[in-house]
Protein backbone atom coordinates (compact mmCIF):
# COMPACT_ATOMS: atom_id res chain seq x y z
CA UNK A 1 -1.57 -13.60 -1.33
CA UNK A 2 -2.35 -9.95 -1.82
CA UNK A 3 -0.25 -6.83 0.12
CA UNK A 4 -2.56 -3.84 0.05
CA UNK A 5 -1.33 -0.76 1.29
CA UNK A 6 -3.56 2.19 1.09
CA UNK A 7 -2.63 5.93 1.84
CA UNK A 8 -6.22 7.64 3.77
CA UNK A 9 -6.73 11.05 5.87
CA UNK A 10 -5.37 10.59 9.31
CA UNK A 11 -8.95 11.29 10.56
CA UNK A 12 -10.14 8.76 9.14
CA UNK A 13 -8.47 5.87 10.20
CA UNK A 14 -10.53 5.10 12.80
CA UNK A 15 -13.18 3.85 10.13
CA UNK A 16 -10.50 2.39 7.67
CA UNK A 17 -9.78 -0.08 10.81
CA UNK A 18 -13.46 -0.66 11.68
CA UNK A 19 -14.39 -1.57 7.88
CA UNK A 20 -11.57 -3.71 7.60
CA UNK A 21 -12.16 -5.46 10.93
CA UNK A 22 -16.20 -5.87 9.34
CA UNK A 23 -14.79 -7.38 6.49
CA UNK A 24 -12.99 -10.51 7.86
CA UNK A 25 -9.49 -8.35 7.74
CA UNK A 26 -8.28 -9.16 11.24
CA UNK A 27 -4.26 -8.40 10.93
CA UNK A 28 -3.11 -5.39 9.62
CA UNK A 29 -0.76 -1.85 10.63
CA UNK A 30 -0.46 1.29 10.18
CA UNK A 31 1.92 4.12 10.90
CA UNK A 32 1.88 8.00 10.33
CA UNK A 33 3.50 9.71 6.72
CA UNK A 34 3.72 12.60 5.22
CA UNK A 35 3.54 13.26 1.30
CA UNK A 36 2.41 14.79 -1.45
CA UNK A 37 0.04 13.80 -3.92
CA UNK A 38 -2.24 15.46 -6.48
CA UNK A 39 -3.57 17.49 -4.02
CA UNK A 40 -0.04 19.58 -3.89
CA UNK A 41 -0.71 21.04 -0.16
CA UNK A 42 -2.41 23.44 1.37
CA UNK A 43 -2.43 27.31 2.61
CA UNK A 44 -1.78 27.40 6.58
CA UNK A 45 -1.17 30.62 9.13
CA UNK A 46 1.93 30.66 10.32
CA UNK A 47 2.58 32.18 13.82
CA UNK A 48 3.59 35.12 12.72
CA UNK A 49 1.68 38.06 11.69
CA UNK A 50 -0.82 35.70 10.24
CA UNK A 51 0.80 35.15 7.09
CA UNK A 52 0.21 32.43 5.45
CA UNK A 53 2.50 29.49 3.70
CA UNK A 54 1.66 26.36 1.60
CA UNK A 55 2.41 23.44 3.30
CA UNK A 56 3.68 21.01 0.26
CA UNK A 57 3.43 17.71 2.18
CA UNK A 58 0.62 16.77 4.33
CA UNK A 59 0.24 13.98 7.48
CA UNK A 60 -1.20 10.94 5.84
CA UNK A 61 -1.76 7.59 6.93
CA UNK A 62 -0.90 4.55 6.18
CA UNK A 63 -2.34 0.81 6.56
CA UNK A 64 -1.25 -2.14 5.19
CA UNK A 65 -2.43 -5.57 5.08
CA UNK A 66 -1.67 -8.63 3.41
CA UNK A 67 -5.01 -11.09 2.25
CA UNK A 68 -5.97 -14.21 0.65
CA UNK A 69 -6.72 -13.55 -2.92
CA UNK A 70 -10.20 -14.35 -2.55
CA UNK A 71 -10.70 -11.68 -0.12
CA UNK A 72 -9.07 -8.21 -2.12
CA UNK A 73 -11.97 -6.73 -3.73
CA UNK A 74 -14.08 -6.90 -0.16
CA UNK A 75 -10.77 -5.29 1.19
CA UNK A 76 -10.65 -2.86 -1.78
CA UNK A 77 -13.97 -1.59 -1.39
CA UNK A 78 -14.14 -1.39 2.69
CA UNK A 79 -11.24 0.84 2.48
CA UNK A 80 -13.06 3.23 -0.17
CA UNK A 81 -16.19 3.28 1.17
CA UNK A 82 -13.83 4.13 5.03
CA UNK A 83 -11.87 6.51 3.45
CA UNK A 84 -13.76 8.40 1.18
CA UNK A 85 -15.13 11.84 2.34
CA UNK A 86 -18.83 12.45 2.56
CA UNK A 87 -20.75 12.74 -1.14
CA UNK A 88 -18.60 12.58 -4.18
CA UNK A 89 -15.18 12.31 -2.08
CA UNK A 90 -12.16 15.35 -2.39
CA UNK A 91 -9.18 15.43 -3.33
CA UNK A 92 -6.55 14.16 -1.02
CA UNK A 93 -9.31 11.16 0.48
CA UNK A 94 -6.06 8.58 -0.54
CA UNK A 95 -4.35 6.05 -2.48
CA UNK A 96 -4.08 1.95 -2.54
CA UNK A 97 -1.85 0.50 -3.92
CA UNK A 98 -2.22 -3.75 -4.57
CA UNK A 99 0.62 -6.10 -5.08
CA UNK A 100 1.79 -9.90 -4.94
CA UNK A 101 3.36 -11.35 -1.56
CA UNK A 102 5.56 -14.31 -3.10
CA UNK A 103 5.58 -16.17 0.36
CA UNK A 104 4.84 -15.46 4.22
CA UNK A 105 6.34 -16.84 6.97
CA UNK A 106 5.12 -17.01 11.05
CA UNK A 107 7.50 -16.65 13.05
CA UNK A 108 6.57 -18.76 15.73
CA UNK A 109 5.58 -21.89 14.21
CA UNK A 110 7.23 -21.51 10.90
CA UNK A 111 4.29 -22.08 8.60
CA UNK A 112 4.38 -20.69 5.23
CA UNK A 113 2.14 -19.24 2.49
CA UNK A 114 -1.72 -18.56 3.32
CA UNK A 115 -1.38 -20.86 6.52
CA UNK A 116 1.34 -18.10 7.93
CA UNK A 117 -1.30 -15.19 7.53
């Protein structure tokens, strides 16, 4: 079992969740963050006599799921494609970040492993 947890624009969640749902990802989350990243921030007006101030950190999101082996590169690329921005893709499009689950367990019936996802 795979966990992927990828870090996208919060507008564009809407798609991550739609590609993921297209490609036979049914169960996943994913909450609101704020970070930093290559992209360092960005110049915003504050209230106040329009000045402006760099915002270091910046609301991200993000999703996680947790796959059968077989399915991570279809997972991979749905969340690229989802994420990226239009053309070549910007800085600040996101992150994801692949690693092993050692065992699952549901909760209701108590199966383990692939079974429990």
């Amino acid at each position: 079992m795979i966990s992927i947890e990828a870090i996208v624009r919060p507008e564009r969640i809407n798609q991550v969740m739609a590609a993921l749902e297209q490609a036979g990802c049914k169960g996943f989350y994913y909450f609101n963050i704020t970070g930093q990243g290559r992209q360092g921030g960005v110049e915003v007006f504050s209230g106040r006599g329009g000045q402006t101030v760099t915002r270091s950190s910046l609301p991200k999101t993000m999703i996680r799921t947790v796959v059968r082996e077989n399915m991570k590169e279809k997972v991979i690329a749905a969340i690229v494609e989802a994420a990226r921005s239009p053309g070549e893709g910007a800085i600040g499009d996101g992150k994801i970040f692949i690693s092993r689950v050692e065992e699952a367990v549901r909760v209701r019936t108590g199966e383990r492993g692939e079974s429990a996802l």
